[in-house]
Protein backbone atom coordinates (compact mmCIF):
# COMPACT_ATOMS: atom_id res chain seq x y z
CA UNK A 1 -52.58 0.54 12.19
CA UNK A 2 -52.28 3.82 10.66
CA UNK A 3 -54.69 6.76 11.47
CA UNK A 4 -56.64 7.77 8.61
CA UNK A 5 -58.47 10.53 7.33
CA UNK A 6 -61.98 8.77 8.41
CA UNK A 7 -60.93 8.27 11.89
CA UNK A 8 -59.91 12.28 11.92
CA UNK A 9 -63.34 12.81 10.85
CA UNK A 10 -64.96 10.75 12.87
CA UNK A 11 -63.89 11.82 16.30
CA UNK A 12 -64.44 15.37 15.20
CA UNK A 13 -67.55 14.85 14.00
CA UNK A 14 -66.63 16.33 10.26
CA UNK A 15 -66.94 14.90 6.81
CA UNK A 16 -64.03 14.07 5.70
CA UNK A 17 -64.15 16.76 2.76
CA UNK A 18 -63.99 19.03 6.09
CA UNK A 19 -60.68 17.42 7.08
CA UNK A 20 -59.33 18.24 3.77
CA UNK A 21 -59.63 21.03 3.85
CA UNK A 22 -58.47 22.39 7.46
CA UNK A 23 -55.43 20.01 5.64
CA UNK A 24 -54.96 21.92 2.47
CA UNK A 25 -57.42 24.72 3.03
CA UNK A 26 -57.63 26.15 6.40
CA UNK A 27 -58.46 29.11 5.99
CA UNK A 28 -61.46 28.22 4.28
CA UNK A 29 -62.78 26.43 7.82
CA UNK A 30 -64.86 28.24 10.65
CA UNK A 31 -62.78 28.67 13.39
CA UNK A 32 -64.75 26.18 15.69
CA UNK A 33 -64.90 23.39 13.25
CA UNK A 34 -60.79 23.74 12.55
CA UNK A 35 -60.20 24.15 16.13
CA UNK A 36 -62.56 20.32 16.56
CA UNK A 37 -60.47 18.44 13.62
CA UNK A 38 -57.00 20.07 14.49
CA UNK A 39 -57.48 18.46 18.13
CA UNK A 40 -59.05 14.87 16.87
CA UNK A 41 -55.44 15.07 14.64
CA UNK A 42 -53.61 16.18 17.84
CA UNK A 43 -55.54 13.47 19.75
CA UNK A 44 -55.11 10.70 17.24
CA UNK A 45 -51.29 11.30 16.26
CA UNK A 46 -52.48 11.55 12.54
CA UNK A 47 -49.80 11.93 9.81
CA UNK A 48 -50.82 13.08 6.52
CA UNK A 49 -49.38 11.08 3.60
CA UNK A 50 -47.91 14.04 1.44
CA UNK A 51 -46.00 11.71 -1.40
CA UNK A 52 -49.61 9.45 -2.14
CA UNK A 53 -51.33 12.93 -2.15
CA UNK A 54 -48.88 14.81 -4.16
CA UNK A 55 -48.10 11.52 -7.14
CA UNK A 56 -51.93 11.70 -7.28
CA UNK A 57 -51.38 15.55 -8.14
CA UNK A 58 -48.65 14.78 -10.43
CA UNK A 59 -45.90 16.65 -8.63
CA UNK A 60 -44.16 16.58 -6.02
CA UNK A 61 -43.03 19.31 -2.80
CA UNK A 62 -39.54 17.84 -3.64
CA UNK A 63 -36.36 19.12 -5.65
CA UNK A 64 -33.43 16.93 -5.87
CA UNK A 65 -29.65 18.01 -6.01
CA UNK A 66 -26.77 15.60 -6.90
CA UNK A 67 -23.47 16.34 -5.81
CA UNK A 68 -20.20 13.93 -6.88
CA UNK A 69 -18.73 13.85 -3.29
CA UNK A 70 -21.29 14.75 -0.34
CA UNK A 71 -17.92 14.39 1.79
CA UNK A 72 -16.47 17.21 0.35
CA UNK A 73 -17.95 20.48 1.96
CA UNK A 74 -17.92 22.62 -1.07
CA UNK A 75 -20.61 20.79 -1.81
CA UNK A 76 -22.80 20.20 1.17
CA UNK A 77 -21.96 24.65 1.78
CA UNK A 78 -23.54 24.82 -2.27
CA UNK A 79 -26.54 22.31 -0.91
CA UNK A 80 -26.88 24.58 1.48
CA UNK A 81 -27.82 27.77 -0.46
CA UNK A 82 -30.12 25.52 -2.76
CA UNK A 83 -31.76 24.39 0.20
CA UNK A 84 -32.76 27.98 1.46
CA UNK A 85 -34.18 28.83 -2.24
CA UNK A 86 -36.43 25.36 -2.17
CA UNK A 87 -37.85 26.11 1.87
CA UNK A 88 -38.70 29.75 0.95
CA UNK A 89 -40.97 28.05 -1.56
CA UNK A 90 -42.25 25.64 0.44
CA UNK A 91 -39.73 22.55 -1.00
CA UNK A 92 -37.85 19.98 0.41
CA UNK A 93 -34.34 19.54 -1.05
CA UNK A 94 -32.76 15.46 -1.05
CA UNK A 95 -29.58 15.29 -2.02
CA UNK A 96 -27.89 12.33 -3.43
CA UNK A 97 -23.94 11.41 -3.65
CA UNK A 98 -23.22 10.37 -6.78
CA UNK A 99 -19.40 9.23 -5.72
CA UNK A 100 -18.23 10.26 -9.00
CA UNK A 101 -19.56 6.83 -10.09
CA UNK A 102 -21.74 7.40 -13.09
CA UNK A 103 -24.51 4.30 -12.81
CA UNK A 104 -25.16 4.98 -9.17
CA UNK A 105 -25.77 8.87 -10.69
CA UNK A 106 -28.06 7.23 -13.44
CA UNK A 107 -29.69 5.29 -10.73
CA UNK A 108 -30.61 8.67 -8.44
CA UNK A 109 -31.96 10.52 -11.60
CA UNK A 110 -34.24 7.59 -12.33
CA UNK A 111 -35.45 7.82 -8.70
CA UNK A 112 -36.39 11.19 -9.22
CA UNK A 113 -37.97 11.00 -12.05
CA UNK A 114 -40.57 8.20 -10.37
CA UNK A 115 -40.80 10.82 -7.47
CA UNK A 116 -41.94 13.41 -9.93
CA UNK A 117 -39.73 16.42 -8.60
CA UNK A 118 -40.48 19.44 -9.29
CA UNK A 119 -36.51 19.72 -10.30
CA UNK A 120 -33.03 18.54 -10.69
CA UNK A 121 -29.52 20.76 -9.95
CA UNK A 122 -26.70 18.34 -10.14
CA UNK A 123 -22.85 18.56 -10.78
CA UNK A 124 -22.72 15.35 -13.05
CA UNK A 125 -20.26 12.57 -13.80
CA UNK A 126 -21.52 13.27 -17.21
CA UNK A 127 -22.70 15.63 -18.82
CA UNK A 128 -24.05 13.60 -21.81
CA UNK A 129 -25.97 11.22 -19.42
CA UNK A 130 -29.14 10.04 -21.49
CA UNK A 131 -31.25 10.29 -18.37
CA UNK A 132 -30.25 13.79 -17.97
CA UNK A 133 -31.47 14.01 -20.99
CA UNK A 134 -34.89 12.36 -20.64
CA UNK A 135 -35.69 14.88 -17.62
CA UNK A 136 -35.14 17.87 -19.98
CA UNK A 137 -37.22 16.11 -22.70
CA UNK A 138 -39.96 15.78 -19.89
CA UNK A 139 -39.81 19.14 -19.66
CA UNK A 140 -38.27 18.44 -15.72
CA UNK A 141 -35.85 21.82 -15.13
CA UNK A 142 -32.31 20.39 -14.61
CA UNK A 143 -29.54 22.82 -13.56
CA UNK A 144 -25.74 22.19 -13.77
CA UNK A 145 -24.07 23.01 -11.05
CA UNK A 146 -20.32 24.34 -11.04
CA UNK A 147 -20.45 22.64 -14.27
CA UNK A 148 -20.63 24.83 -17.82
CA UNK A 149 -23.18 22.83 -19.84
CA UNK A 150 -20.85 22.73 -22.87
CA UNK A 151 -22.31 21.73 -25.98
CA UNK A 152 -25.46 21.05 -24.12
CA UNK A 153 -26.21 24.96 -23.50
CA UNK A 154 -29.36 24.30 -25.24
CA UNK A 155 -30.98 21.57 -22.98
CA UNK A 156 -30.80 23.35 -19.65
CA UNK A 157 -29.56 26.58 -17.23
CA UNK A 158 -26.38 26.55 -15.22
CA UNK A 159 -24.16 28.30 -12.12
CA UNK A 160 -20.82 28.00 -12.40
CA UNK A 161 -17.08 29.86 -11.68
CA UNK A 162 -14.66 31.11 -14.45
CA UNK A 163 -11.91 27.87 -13.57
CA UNK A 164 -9.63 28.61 -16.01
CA UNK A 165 -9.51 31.87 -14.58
CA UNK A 166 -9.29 30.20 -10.79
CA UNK A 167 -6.35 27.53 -12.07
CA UNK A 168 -4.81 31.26 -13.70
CA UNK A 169 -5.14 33.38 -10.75
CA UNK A 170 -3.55 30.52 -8.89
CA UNK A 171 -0.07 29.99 -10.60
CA UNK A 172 0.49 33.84 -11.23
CA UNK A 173 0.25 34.09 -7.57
CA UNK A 174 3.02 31.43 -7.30
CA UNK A 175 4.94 33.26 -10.51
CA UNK A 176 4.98 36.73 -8.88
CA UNK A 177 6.62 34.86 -5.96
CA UNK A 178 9.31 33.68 -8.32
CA UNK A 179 8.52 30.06 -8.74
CA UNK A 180 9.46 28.86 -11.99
CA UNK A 181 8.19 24.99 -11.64
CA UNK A 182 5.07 24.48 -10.89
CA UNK A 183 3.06 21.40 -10.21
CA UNK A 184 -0.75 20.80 -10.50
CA UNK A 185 -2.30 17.66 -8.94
CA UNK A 186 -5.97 16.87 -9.91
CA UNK A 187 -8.54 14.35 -11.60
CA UNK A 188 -7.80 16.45 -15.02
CA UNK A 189 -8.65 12.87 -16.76
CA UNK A 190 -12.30 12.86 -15.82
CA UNK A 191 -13.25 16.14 -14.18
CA UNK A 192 -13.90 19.14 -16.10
CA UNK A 193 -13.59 21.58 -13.21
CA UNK A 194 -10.02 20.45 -13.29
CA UNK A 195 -9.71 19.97 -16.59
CA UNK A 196 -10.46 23.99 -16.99
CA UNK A 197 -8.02 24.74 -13.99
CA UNK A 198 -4.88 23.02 -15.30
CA UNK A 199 -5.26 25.00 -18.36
CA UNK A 200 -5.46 28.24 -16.27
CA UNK A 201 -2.21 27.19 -14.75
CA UNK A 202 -0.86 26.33 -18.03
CA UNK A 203 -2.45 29.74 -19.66
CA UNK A 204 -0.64 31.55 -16.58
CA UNK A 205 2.99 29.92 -17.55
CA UNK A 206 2.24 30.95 -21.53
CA UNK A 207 1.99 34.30 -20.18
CA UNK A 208 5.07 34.23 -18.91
CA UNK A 209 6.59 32.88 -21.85
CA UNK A 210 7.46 29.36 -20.31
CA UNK A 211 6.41 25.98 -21.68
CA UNK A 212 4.65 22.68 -20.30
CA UNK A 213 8.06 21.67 -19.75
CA UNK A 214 7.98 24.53 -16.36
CA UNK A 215 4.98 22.49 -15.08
CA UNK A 216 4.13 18.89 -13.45
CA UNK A 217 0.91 17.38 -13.75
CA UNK A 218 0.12 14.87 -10.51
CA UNK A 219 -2.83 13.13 -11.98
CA UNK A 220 -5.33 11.90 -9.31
CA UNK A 221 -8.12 9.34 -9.38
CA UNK A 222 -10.12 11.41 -7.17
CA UNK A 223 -10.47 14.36 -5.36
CA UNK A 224 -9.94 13.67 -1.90
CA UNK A 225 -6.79 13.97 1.02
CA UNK A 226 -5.51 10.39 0.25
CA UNK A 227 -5.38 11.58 -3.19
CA UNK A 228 -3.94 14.33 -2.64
CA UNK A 229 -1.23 12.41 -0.26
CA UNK A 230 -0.34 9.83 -2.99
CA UNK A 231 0.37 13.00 -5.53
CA UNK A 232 2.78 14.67 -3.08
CA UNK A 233 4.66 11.53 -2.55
CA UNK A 234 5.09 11.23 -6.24
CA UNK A 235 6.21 14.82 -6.28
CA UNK A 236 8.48 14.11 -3.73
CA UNK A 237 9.68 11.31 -5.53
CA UNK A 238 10.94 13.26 -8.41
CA UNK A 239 14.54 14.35 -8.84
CA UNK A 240 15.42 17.33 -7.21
CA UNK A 241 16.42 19.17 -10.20
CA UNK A 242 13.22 18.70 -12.03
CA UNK A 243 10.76 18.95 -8.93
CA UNK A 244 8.43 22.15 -8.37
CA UNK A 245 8.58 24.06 -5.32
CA UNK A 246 5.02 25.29 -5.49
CA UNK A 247 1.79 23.18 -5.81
CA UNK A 248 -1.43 24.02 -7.42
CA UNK A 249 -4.55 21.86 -6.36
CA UNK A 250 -7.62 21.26 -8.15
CA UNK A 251 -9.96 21.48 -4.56
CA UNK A 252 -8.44 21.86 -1.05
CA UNK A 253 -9.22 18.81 0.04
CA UNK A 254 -5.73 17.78 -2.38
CA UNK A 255 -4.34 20.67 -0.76
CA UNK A 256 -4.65 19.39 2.43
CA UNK A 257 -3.15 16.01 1.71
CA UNK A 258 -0.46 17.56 -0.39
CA UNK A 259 -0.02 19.77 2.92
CA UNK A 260 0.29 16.42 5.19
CA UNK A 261 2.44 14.58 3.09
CA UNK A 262 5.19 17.47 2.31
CA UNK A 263 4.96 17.86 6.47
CA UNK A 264 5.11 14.65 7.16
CA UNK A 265 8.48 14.38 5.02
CA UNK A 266 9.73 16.67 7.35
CA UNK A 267 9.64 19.65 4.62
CA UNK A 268 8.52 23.21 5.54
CA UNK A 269 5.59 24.65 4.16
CA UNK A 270 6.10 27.19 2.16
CA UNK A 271 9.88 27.02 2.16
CA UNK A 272 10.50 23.91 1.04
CA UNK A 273 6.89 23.49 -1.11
CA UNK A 274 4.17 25.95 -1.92
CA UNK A 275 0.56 25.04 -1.74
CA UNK A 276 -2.58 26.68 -3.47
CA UNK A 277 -5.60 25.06 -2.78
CA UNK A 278 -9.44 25.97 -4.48
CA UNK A 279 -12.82 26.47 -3.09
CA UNK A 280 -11.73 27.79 0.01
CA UNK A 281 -13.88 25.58 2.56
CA UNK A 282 -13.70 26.25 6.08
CA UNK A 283 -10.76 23.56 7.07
CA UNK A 284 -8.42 25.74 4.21
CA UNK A 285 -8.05 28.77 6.71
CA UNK A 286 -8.25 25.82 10.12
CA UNK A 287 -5.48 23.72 8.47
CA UNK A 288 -1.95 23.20 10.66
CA UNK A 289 -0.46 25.60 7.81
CA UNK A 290 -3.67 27.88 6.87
CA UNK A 291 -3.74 27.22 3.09
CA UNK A 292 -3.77 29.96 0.45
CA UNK A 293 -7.13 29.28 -1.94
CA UNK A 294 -9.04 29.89 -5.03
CA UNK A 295 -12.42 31.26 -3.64
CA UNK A 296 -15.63 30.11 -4.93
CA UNK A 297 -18.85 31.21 -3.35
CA UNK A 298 -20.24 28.28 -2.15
CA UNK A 299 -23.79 29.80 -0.90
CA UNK A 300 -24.44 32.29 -3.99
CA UNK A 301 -23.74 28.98 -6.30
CA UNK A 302 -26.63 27.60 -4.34
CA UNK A 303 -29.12 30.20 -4.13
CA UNK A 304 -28.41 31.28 -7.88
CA UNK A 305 -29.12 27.14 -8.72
CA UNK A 306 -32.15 27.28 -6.68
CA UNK A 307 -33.46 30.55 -8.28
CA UNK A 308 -32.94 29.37 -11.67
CA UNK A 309 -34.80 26.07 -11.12
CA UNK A 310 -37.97 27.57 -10.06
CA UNK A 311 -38.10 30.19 -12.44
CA UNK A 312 -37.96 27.50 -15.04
CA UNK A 313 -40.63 25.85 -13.45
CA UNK A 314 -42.73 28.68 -13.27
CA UNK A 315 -42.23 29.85 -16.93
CA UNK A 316 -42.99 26.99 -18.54
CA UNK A 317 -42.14 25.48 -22.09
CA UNK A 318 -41.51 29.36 -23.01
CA UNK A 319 -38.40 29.55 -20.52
CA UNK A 320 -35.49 30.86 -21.73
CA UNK A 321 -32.43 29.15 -20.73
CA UNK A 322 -29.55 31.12 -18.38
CA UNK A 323 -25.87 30.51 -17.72
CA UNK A 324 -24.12 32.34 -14.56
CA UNK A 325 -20.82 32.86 -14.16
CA UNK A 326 -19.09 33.87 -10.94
CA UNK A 327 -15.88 35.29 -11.30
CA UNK A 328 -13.21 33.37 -8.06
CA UNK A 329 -10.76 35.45 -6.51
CA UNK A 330 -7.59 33.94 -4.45
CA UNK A 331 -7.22 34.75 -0.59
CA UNK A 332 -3.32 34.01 -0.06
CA UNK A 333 -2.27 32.57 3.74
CA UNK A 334 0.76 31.34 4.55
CA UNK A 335 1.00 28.15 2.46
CA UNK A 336 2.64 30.37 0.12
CA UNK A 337 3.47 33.11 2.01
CA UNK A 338 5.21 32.45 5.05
């Protein structure tokens, strides 16, 4: 049976008003009497039940973040910098892996909402999502993560990068190396990260005054190595004369198939294909060919979601929305210079 409150009191010989507060209050406790129910605690293995006490208060010491691949480290490093925002606060962050699926998303945000947390950041399937939309109208603080809100800019804050200007910096950097084909493999169907970086490759080939006939788009149904190995071999598949040398990818985990495929086809790296990868996650620079990436910062993304959330929670119905924009850069290895 579970060790209550009473039982804390009565071995210390307290009320059990006195055990709440050396619980909540201890400062507020003479020294002798804390020292008497801390050791009847220590003595009786009590665990206070935060979530009863804290649905009772109406909130919760929790935030929630929900990412669309938890296997993908960009997104457990961004997790990361939320996470150090909530615990200087006192919060616990839960995250939740949507799997790009959009009812299992729908089914964490209704989780949340009977936890009461004190806040949502997510990076959603969809944008539109009607429960997304209840926690706003509950006056819950939702950020988008390395998501731009759209024509929701309204409805809540957001942290995001410039992608058309990542998918841009990305082909110039193949351009000024004299490719003239290029290929982009990503989820550009349901994603609009990659949505926005296909048309900064394609803005980066306008510039240059070629057509969509100089480019290749490898359409994935996910984000992940496999996918990115079943989008090479369809490259590869292509006649010579119409297939790109150089590969833009809409995260590096694509990269990194792409990479394993073109090497396991016994082609060179960057001699025979070119790879540009984005986010820049610790396996780009560990890879067998160190892969050339769009940089986002992972951590700032994080801490800039974090800070946003609880300054919406502490300002209330008067809170003025915010958008923030990082600006990526490209670090350039030898998967495109060798």
């Amino acid at each position: 049976m579970a060790v209550s409150v009473k039982d804390v009191a009565k071995l210390a010989g307290v009320s059990v008003g006195t055990v709440s507060n050396v619980l909540n209050r201890p400062t507020g406790v003479r020294p002798q009497t804390r020292e008497r129910v801390e050791g009847a605690i220590a003595q009786l293995g009590f665990i206070r039940n935060d979530s009863a006490r804290q649905l009772r208060a109406g909130r919760s010491r929790m935030i929630g973040y929900v990412v669309l691949d938890a296997a993908n480290p960009f997104f457990t490093d961004v997790a990361r910098g939320i996470d150090e925002g909530a615990r200087a606060e006192g919060l616990v962050l839960f995250l939740a892996d949507s799997h790009q699926d959009a009812d299992r998303e729908d089914q964490f945000l209704e989780q949340f909402l009977e936890q009461r947390v004190r806040g949502v950041c997510i990076t959603p399937v969809d944008s539109g999502n009607r429960r997304l939309l209840s926690l706003a109208e509950r006056g819950v603080p939702v950020v988008m993560v390395d998501r731009a809100p759209a024509s929701q800019e309204d409805r809540w804050c957001s942290v995001g990068v410039d992608d058309v200007l990542g998918g841009e910096l990305a082909a110039r950097h193949l351009l000024d190396l004299g490719h003239e084909r290029i290929a982009y493999a990503g989820d550009s169907r349901r994603l609009p990260q990659s949505v926005d970086r296909l048309a900064g490759v394609r803005r980066a080939l306008a510039s240059r005054g070629m057509d969509e006939d100089h480019g290749v788009v490898l359409h994935t149904e996910g984000m992940r190595v496999a996918d990115g190995r079943s989008a090479a071999a369809r490259l590869l598949a292509l006649p010579r004369r119409r297939r790109p040398r150089a590969v833009v990818c809409g995260n590096d985990l694509l990269a990194l198939g792409v990479l394993q495929q073109v090497i396991g086809q016994g082609l060179r790296v960057p001699a025979d294909v070119a790879i540009v990868g984005y986010d820049d996650i610790e396996f780009a620079a560990a890879a067998a060919v160190p892969l050339t990436s769009v940089v986002q910062p992972r951590l700032e993304l994080g801490r800039a979601a974090a800070r946003l959330l609880l300054r919406e929670e502490d300002e209330g119905p008067g809170h003025v929305h915010e958008h923030v924009s990082f600006e990526p850069a490209l670090v350039v290895r030898a998967s495109t210079v060798g």
